[in-house]
PDB file of N, CA and C in Angstrom:
ATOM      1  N   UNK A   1      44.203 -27.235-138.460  1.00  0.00           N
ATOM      2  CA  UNK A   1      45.235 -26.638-139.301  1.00  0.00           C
ATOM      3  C   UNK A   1      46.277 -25.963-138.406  1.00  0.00           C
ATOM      4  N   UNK A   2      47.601 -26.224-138.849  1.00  0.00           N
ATOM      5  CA  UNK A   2      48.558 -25.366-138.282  1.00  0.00           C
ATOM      6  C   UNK A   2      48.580 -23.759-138.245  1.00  0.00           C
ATOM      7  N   UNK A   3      48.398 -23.304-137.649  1.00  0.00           N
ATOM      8  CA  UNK A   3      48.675 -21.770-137.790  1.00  0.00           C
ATOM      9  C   UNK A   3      50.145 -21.207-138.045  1.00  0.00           C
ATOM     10  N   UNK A   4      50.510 -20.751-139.399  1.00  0.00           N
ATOM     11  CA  UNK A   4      51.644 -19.731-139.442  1.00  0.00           C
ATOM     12  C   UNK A   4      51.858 -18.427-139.669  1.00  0.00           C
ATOM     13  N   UNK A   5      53.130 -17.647-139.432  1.00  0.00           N
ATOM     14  CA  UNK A   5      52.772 -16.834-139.901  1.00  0.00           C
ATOM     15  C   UNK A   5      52.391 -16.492-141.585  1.00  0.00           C
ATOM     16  N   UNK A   6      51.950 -15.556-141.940  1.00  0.00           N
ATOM     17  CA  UNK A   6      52.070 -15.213-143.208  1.00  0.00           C
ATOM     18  C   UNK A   6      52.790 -14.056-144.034  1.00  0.00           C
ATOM     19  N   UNK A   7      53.482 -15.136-144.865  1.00  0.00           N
ATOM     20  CA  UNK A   7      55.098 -14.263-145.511  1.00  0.00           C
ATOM     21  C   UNK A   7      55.274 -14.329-146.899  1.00  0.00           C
ATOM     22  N   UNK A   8      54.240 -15.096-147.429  1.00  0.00           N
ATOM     23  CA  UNK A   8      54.048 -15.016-148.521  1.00  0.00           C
ATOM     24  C   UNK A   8      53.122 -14.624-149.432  1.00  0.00           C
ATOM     25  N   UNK A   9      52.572 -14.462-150.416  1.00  0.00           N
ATOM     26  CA  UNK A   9      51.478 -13.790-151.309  1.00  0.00           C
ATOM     27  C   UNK A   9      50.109 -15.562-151.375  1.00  0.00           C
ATOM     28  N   UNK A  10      51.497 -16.010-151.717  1.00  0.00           N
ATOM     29  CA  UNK A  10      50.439 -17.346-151.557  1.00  0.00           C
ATOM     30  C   UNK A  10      50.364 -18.162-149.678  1.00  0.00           C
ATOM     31  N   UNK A  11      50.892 -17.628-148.844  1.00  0.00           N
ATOM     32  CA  UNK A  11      50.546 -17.700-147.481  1.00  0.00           C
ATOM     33  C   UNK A  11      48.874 -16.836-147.238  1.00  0.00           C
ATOM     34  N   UNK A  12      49.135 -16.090-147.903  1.00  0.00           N
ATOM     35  CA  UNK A  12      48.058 -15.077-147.491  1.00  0.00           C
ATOM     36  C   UNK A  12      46.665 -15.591-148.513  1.00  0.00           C
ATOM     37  N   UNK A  13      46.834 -16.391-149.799  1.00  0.00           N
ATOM     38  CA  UNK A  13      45.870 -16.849-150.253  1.00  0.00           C
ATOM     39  C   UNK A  13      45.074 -17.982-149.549  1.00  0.00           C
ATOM     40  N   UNK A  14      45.859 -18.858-148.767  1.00  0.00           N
ATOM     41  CA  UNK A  14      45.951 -19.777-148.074  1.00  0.00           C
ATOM     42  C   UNK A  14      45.150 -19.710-146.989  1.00  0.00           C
ATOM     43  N   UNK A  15      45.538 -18.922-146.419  1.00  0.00           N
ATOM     44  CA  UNK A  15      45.323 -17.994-145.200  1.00  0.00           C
ATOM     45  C   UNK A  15      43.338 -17.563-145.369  1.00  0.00           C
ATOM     46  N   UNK A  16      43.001 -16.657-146.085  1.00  0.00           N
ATOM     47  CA  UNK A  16      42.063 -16.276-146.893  1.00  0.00           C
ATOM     48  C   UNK A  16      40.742 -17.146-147.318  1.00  0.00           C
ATOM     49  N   UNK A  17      41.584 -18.317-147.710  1.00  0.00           N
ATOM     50  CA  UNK A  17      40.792 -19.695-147.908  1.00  0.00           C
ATOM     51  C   UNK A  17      40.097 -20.395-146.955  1.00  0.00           C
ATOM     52  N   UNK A  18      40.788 -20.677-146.192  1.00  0.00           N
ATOM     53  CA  UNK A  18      40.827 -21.384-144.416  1.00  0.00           C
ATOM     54  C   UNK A  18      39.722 -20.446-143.430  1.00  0.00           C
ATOM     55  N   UNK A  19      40.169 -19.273-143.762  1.00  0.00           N
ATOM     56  CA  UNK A  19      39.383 -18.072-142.787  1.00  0.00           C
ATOM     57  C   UNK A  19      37.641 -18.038-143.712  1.00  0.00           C
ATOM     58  N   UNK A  20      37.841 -18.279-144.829  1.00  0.00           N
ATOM     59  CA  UNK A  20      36.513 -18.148-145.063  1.00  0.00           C
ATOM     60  C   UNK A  20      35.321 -19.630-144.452  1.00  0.00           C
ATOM     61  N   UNK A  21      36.326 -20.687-144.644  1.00  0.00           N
ATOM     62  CA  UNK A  21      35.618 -21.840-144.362  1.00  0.00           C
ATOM     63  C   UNK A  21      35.092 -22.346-142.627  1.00  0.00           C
ATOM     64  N   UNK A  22      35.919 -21.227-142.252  1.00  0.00           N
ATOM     65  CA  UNK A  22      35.556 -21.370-140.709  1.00  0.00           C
ATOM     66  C   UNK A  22      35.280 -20.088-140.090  1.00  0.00           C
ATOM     67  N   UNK A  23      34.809 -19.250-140.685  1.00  0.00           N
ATOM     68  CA  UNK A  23      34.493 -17.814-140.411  1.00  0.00           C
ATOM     69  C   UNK A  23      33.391 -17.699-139.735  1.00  0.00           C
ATOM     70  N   UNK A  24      32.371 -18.545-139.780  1.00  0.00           N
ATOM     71  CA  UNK A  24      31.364 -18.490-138.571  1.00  0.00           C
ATOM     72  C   UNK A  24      31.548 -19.388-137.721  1.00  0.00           C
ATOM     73  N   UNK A  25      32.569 -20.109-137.709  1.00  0.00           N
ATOM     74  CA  UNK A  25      32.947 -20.796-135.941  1.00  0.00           C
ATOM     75  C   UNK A  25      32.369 -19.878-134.851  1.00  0.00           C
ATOM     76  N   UNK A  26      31.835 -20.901-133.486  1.00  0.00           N
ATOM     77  CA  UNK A  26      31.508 -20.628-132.836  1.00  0.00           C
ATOM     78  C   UNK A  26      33.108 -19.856-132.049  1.00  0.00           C
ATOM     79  N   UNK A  27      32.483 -18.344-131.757  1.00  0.00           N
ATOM     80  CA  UNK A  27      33.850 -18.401-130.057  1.00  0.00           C
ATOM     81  C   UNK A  27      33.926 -19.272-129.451  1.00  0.00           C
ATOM     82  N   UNK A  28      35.514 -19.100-128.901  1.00  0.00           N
ATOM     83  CA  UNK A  28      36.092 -19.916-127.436  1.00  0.00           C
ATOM     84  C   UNK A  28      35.889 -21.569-128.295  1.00  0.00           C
ATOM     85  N   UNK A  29      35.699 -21.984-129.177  1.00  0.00           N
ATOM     86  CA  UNK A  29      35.992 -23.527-129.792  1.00  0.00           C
ATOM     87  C   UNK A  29      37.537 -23.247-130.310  1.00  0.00           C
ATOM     88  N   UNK A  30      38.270 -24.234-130.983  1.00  0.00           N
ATOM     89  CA  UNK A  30      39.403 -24.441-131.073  1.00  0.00           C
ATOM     90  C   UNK A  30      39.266 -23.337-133.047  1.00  0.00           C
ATOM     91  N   UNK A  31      38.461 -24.032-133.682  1.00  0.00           N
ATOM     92  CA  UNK A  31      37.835 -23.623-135.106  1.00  0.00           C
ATOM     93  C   UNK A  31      38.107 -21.822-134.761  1.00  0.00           C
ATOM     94  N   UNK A  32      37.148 -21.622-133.640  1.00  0.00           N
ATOM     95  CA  UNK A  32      37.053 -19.780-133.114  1.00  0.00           C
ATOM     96  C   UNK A  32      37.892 -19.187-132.963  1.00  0.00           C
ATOM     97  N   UNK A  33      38.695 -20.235-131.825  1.00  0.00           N
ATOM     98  CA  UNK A  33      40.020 -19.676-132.066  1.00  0.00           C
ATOM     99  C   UNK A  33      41.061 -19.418-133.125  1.00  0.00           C
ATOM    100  N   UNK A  34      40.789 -20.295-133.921  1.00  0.00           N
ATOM    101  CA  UNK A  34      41.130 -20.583-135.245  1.00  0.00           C
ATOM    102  C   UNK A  34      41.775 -19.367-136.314  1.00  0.00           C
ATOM    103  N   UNK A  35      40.028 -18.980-136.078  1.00  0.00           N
ATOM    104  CA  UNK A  35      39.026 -17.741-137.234  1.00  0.00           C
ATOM    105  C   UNK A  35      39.918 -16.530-136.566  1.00  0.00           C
ATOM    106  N   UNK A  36      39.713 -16.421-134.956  1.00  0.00           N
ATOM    107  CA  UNK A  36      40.465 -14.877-134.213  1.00  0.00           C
ATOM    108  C   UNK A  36      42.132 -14.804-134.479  1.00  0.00           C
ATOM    109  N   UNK A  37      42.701 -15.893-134.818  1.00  0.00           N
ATOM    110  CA  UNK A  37      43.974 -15.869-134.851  1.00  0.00           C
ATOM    111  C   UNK A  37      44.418 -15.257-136.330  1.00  0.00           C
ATOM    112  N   UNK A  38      43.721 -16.298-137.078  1.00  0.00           N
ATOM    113  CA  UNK A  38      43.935 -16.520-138.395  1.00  0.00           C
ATOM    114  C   UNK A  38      43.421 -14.553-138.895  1.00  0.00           C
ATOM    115  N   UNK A  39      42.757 -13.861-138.799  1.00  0.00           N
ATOM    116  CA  UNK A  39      42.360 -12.851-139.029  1.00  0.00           C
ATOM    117  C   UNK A  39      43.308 -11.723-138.580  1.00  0.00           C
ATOM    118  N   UNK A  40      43.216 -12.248-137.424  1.00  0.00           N
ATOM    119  CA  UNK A  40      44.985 -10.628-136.961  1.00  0.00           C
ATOM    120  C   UNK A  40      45.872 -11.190-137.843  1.00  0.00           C
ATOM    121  N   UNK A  41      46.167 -12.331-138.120  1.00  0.00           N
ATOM    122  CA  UNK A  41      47.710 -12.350-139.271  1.00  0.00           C
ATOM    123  C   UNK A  41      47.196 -11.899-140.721  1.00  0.00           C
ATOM    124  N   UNK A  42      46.271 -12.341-141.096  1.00  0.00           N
ATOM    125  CA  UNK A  42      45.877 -11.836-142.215  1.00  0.00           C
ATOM    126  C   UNK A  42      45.573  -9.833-142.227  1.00  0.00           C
ATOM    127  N   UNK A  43      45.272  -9.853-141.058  1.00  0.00           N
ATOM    128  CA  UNK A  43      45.340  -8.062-141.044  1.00  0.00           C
ATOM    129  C   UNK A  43      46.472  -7.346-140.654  1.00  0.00           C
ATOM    130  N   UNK A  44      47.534  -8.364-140.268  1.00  0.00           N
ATOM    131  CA  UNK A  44      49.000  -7.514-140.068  1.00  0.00           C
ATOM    132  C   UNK A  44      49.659  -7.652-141.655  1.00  0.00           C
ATOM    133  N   UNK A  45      49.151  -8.666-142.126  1.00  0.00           N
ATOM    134  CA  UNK A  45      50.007  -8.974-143.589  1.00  0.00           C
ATOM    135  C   UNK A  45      49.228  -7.819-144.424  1.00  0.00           C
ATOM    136  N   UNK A  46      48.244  -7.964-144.918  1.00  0.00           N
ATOM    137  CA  UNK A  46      47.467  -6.645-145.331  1.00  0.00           C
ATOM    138  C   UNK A  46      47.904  -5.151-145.157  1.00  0.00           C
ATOM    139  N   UNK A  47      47.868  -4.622-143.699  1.00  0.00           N
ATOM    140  CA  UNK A  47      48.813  -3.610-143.118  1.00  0.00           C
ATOM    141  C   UNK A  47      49.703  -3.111-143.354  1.00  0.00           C
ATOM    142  N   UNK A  48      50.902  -4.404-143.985  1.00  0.00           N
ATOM    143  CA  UNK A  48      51.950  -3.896-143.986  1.00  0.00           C
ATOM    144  C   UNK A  48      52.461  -4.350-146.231  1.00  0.00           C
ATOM    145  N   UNK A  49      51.446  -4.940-146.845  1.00  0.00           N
ATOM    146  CA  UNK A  49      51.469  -4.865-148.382  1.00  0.00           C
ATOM    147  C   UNK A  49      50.511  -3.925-149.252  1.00  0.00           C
ATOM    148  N   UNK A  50      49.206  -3.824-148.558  1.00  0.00           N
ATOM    149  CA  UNK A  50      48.318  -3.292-148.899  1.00  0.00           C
ATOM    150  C   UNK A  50      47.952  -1.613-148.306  1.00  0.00           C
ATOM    151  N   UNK A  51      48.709  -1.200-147.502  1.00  0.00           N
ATOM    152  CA  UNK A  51      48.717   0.000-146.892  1.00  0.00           C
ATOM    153  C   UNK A  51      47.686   1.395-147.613  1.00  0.00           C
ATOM    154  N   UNK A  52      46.753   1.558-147.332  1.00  0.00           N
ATOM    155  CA  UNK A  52      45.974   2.485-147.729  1.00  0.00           C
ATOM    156  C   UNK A  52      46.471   3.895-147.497  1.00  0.00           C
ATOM    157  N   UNK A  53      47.057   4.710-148.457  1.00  0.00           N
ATOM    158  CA  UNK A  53      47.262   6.244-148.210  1.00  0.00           C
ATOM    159  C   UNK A  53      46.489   7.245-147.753  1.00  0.00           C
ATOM    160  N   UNK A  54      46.728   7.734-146.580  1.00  0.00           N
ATOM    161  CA  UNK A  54      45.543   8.676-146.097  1.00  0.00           C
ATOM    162  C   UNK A  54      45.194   9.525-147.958  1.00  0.00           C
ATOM    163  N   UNK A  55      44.131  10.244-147.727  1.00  0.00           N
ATOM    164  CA  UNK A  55      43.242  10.970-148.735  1.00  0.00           C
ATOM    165  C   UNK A  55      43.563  12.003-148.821  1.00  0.00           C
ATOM    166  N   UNK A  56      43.795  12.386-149.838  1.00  0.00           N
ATOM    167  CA  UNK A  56      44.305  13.857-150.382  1.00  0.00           C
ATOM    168  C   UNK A  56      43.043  15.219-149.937  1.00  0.00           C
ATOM    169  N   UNK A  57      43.627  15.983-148.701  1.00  0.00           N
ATOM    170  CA  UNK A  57      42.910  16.986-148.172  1.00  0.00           C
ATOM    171  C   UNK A  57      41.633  17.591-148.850  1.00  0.00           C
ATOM    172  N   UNK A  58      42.322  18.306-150.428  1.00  0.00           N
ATOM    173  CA  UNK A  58      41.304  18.532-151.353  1.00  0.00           C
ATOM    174  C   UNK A  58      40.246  17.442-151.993  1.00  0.00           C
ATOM    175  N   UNK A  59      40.946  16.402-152.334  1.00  0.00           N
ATOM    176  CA  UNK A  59      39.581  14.969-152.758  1.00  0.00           C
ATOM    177  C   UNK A  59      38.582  14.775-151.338  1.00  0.00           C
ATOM    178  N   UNK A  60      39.199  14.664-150.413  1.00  0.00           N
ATOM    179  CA  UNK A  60      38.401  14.873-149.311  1.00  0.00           C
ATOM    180  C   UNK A  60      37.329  15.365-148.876  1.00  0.00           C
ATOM    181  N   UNK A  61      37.568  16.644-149.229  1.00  0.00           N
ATOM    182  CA  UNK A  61      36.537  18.226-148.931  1.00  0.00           C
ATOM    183  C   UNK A  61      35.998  17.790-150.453  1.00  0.00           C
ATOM    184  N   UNK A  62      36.194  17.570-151.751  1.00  0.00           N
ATOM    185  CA  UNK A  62      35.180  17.573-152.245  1.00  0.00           C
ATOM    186  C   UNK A  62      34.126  16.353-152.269  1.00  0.00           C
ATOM    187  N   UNK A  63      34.566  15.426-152.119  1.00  0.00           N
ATOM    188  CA  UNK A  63      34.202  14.542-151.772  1.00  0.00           C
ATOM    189  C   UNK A  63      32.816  14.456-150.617  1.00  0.00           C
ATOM    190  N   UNK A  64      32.972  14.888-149.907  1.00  0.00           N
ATOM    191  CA  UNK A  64      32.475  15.247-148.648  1.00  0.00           C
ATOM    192  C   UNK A  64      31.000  16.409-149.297  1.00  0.00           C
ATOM    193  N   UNK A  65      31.598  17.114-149.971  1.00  0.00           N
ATOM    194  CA  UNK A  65      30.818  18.367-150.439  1.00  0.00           C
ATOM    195  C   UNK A  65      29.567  17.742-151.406  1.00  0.00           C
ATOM    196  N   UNK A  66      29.956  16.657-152.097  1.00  0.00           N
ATOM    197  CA  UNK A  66      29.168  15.783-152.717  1.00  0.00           C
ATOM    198  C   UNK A  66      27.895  15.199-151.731  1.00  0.00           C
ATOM    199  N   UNK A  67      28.282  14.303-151.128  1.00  0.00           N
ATOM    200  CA  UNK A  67      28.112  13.745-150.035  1.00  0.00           C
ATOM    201  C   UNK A  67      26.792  14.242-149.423  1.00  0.00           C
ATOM    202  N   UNK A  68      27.208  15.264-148.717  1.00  0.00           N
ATOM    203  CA  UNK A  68      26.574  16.729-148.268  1.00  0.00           C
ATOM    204  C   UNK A  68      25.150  17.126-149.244  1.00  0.00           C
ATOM    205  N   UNK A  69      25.471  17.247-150.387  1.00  0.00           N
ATOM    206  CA  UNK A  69      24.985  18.299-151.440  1.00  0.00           C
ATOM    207  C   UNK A  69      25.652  19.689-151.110  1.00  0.00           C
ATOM    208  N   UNK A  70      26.735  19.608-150.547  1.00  0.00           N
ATOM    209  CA  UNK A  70      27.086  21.478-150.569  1.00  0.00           C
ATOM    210  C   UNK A  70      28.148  21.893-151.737  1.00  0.00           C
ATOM    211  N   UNK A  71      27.398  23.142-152.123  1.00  0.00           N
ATOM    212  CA  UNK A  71      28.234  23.596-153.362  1.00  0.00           C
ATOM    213  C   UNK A  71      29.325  24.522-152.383  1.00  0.00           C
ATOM    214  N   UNK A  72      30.040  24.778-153.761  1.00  0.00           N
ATOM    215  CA  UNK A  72      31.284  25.825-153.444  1.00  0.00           C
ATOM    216  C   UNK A  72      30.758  26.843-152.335  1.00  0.00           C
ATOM    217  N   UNK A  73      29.924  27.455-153.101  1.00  0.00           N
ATOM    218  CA  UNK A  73      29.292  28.847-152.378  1.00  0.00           C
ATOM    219  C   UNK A  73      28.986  28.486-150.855  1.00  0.00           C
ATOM    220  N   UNK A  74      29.071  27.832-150.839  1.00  0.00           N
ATOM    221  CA  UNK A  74      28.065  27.041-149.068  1.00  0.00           C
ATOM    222  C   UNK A  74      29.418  27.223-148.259  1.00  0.00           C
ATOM    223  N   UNK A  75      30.828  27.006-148.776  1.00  0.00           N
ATOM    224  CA  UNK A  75      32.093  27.016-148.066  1.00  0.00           C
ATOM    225  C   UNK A  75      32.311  28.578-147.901  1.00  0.00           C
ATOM    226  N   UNK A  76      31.637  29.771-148.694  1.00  0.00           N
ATOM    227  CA  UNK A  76      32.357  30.920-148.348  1.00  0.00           C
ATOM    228  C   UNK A  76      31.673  31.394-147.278  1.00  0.00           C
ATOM    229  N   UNK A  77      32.595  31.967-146.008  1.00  0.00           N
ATOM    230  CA  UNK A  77      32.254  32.389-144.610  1.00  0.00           C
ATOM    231  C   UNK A  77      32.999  31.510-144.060  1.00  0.00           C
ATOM    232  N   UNK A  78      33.421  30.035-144.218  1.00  0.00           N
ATOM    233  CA  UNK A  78      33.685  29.068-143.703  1.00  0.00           C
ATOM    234  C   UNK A  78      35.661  29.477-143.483  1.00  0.00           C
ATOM    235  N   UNK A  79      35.792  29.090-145.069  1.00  0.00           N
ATOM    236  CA  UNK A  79      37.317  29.007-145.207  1.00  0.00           C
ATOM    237  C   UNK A  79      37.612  30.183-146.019  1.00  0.00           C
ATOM    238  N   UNK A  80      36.580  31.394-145.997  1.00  0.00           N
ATOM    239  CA  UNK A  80      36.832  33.107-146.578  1.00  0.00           C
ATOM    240  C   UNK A  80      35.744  32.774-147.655  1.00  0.00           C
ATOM    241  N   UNK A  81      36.358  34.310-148.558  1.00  0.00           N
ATOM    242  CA  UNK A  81      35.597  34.835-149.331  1.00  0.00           C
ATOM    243  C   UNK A  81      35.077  33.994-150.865  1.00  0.00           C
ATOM    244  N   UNK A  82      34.699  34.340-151.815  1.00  0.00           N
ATOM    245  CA  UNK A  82      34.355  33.561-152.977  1.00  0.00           C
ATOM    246  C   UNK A  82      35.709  33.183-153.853  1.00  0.00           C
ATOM    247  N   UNK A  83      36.711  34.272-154.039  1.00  0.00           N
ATOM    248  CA  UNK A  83      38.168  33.599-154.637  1.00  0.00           C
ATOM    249  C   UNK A  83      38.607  32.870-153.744  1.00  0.00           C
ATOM    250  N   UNK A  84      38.349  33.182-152.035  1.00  0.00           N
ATOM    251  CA  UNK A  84      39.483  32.142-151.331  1.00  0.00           C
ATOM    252  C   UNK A  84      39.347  30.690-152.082  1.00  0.00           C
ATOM    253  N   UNK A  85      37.868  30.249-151.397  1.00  0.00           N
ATOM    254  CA  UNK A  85      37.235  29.073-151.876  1.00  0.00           C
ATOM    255  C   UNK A  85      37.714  28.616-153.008  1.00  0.00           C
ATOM    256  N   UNK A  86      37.601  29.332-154.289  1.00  0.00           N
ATOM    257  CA  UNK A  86      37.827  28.588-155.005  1.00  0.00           C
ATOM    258  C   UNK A  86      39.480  28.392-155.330  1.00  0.00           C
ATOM    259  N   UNK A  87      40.156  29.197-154.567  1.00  0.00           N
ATOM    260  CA  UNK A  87      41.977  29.036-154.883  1.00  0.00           C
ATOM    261  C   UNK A  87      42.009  27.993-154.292  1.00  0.00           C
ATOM    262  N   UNK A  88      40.998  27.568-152.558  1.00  0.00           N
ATOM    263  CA  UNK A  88      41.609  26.189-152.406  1.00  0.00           C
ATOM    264  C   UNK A  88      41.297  24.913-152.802  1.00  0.00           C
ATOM    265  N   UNK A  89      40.101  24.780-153.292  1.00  0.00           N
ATOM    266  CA  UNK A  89      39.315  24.114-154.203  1.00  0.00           C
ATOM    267  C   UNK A  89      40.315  23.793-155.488  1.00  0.00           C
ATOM    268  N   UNK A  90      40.647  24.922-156.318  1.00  0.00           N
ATOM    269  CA  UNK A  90      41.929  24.452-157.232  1.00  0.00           C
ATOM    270  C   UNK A  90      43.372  24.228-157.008  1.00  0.00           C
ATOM    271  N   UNK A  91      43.452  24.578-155.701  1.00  0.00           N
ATOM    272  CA  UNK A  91      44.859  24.170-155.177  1.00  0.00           C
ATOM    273  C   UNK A  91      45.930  24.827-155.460  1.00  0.00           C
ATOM    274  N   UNK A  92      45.139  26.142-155.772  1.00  0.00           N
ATOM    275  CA  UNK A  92      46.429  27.411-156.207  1.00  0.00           C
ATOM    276  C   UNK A  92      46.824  27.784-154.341  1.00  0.00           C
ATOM    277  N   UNK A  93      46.101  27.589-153.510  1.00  0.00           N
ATOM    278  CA  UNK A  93      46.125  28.418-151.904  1.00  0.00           C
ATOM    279  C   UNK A  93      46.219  26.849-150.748  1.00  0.00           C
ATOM    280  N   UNK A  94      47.105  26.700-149.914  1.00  0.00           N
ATOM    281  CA  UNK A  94      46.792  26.080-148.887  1.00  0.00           C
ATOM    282  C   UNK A  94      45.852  25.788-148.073  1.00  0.00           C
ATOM    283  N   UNK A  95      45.162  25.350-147.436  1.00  0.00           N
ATOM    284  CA  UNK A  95      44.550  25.391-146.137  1.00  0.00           C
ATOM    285  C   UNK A  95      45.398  26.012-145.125  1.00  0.00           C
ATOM    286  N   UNK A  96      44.998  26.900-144.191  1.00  0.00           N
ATOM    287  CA  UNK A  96      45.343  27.217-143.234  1.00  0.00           C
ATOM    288  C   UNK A  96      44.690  26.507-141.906  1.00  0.00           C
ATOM    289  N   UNK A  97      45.366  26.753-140.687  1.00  0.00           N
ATOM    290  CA  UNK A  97      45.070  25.627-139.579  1.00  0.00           C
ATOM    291  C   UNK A  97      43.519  26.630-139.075  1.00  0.00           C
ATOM    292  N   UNK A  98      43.156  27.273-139.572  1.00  0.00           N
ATOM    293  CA  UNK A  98      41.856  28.196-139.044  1.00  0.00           C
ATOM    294  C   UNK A  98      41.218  27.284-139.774  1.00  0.00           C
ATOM    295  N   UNK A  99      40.994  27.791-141.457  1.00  0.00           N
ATOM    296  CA  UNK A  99      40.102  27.139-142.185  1.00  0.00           C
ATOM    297  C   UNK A  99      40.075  25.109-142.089  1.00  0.00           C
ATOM    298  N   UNK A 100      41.265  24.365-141.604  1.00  0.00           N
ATOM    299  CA  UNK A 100      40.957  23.081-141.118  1.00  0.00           C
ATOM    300  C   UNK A 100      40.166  23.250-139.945  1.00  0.00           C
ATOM    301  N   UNK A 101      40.520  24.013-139.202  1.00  0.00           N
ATOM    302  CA  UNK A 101      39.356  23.759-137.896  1.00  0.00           C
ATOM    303  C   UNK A 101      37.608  24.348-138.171  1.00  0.00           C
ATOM    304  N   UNK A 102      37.562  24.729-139.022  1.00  0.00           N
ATOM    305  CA  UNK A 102      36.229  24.997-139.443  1.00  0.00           C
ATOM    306  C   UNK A 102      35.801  23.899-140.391  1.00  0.00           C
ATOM    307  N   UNK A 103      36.380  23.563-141.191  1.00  0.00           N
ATOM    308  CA  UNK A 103      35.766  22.509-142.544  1.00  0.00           C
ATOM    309  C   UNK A 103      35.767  20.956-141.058  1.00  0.00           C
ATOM    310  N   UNK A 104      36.610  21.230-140.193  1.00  0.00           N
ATOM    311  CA  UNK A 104      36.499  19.417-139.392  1.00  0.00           C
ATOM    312  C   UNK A 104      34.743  19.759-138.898  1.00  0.00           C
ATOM    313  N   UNK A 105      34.722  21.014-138.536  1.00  0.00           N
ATOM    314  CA  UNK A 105      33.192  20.940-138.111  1.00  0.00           C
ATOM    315  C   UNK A 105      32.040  21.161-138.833  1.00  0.00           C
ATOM    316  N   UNK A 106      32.754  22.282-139.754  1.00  0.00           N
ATOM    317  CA  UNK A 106      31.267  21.681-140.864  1.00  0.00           C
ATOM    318  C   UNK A 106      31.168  20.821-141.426  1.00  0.00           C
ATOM    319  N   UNK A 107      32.447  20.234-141.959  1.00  0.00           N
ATOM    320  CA  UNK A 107      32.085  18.963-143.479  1.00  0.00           C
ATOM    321  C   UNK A 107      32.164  17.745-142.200  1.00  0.00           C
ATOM    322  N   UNK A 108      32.455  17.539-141.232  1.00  0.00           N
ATOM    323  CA  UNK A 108      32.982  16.279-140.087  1.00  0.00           C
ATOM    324  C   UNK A 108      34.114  15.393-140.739  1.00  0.00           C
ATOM    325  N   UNK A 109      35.171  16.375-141.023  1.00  0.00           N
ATOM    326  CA  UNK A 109      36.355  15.363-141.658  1.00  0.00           C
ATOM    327  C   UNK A 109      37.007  15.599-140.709  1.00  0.00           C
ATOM    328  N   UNK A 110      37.389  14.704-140.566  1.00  0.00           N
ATOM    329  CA  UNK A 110      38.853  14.665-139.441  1.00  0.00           C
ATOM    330  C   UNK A 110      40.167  15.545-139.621  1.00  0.00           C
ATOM    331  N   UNK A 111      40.606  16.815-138.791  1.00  0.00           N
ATOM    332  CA  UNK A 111      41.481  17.635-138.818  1.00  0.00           C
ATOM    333  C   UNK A 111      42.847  16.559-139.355  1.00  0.00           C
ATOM    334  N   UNK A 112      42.997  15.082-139.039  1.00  0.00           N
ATOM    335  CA  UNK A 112      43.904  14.554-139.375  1.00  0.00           C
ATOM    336  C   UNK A 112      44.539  14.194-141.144  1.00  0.00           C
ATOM    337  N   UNK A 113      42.735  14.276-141.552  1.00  0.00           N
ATOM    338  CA  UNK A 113      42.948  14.059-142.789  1.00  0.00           C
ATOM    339  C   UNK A 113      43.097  15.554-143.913  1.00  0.00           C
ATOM    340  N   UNK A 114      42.779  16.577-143.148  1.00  0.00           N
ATOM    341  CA  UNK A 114      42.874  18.159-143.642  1.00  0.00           C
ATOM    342  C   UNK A 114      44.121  18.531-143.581  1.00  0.00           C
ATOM    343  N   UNK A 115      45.067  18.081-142.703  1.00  0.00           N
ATOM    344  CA  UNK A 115      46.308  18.308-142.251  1.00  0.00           C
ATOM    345  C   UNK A 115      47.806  18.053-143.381  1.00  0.00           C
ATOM    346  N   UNK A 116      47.058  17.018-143.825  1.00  0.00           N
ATOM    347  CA  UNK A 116      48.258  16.109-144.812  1.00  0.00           C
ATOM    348  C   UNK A 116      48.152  16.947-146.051  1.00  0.00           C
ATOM    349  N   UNK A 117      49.739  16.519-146.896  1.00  0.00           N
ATOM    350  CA  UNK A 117      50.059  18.095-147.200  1.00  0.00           C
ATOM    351  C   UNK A 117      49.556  17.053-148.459  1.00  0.00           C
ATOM    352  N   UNK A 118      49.609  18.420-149.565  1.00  0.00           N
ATOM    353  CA  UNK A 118      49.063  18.030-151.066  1.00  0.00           C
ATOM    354  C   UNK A 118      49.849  19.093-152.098  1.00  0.00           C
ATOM    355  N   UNK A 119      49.430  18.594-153.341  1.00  0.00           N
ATOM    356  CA  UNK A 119      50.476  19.475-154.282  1.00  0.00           C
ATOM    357  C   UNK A 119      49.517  20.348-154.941  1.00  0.00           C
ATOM    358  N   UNK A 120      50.245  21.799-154.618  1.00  0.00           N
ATOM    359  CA  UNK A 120      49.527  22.998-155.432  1.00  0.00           C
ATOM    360  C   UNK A 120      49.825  23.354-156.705  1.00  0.00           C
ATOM    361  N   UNK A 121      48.960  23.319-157.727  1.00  0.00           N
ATOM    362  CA  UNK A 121      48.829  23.640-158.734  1.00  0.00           C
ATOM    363  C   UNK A 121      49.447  25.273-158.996  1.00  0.00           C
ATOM    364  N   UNK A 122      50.147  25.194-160.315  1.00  0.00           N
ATOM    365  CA  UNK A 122      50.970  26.856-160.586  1.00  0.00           C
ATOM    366  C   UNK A 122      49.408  27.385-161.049  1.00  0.00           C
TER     367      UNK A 122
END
């Protein structure tokens, strides 16, 4: 098969089709090469239609808190007292860059994803 790029919705179905039927090619065969090519275009086309939005700071932390099993109460000491917690929990209060550097090490979220801003509730 010719390799092109992919620029269309139905390039990329195409694309999709082909990659599944030769997806366990051996490496270093022409097929392998095939599969390695055919996959970076299909993941630059993806990349740039399908773009995943980093995660909203707060869905994050609760998320995580799930995850965990940790309740609210388990965060106070962390990011303050029992109202802090829950102002940022409801999104009446920011995160501050203290309380991100504590939740990256207790909950293990990435300071990158604590960072990104979100909308506070009146």
């Amino acid at each position: 098969m010719e390799i092109r790029p992919i620029k269309t919705e139905k390039d990329y179905k195409k694309a999709l089709e082909r990659l599944e039927v030769i997806f366990d090619a051996t490496p270093n065969t022409p097929e392998g090469d095939e599969a390695e090519v055919l996959s970076l275009l299909i993941d630059n086309y993806e990349n740039q239609h399908f773009s995943i939005e980093a995660p909203d700071p707060i869905e994050a932390i609760k998320i995580r808190m799930e995850e965990m099993n940790i309740k609210q109460k388990d965060l106070v000491g962390i990011i303050g007292g029992k109202s802090r917690v829950s102002e940022i929990l409801n999104r009446k209060k920011r995160l501050t860059v203290d309380m991100i550097r504590k939740l990256e090490k207790f909950l293990h979220i990435s300071a990158s994803v604590l960072v990104n801003n979100y909308r506070l509730l009146e």
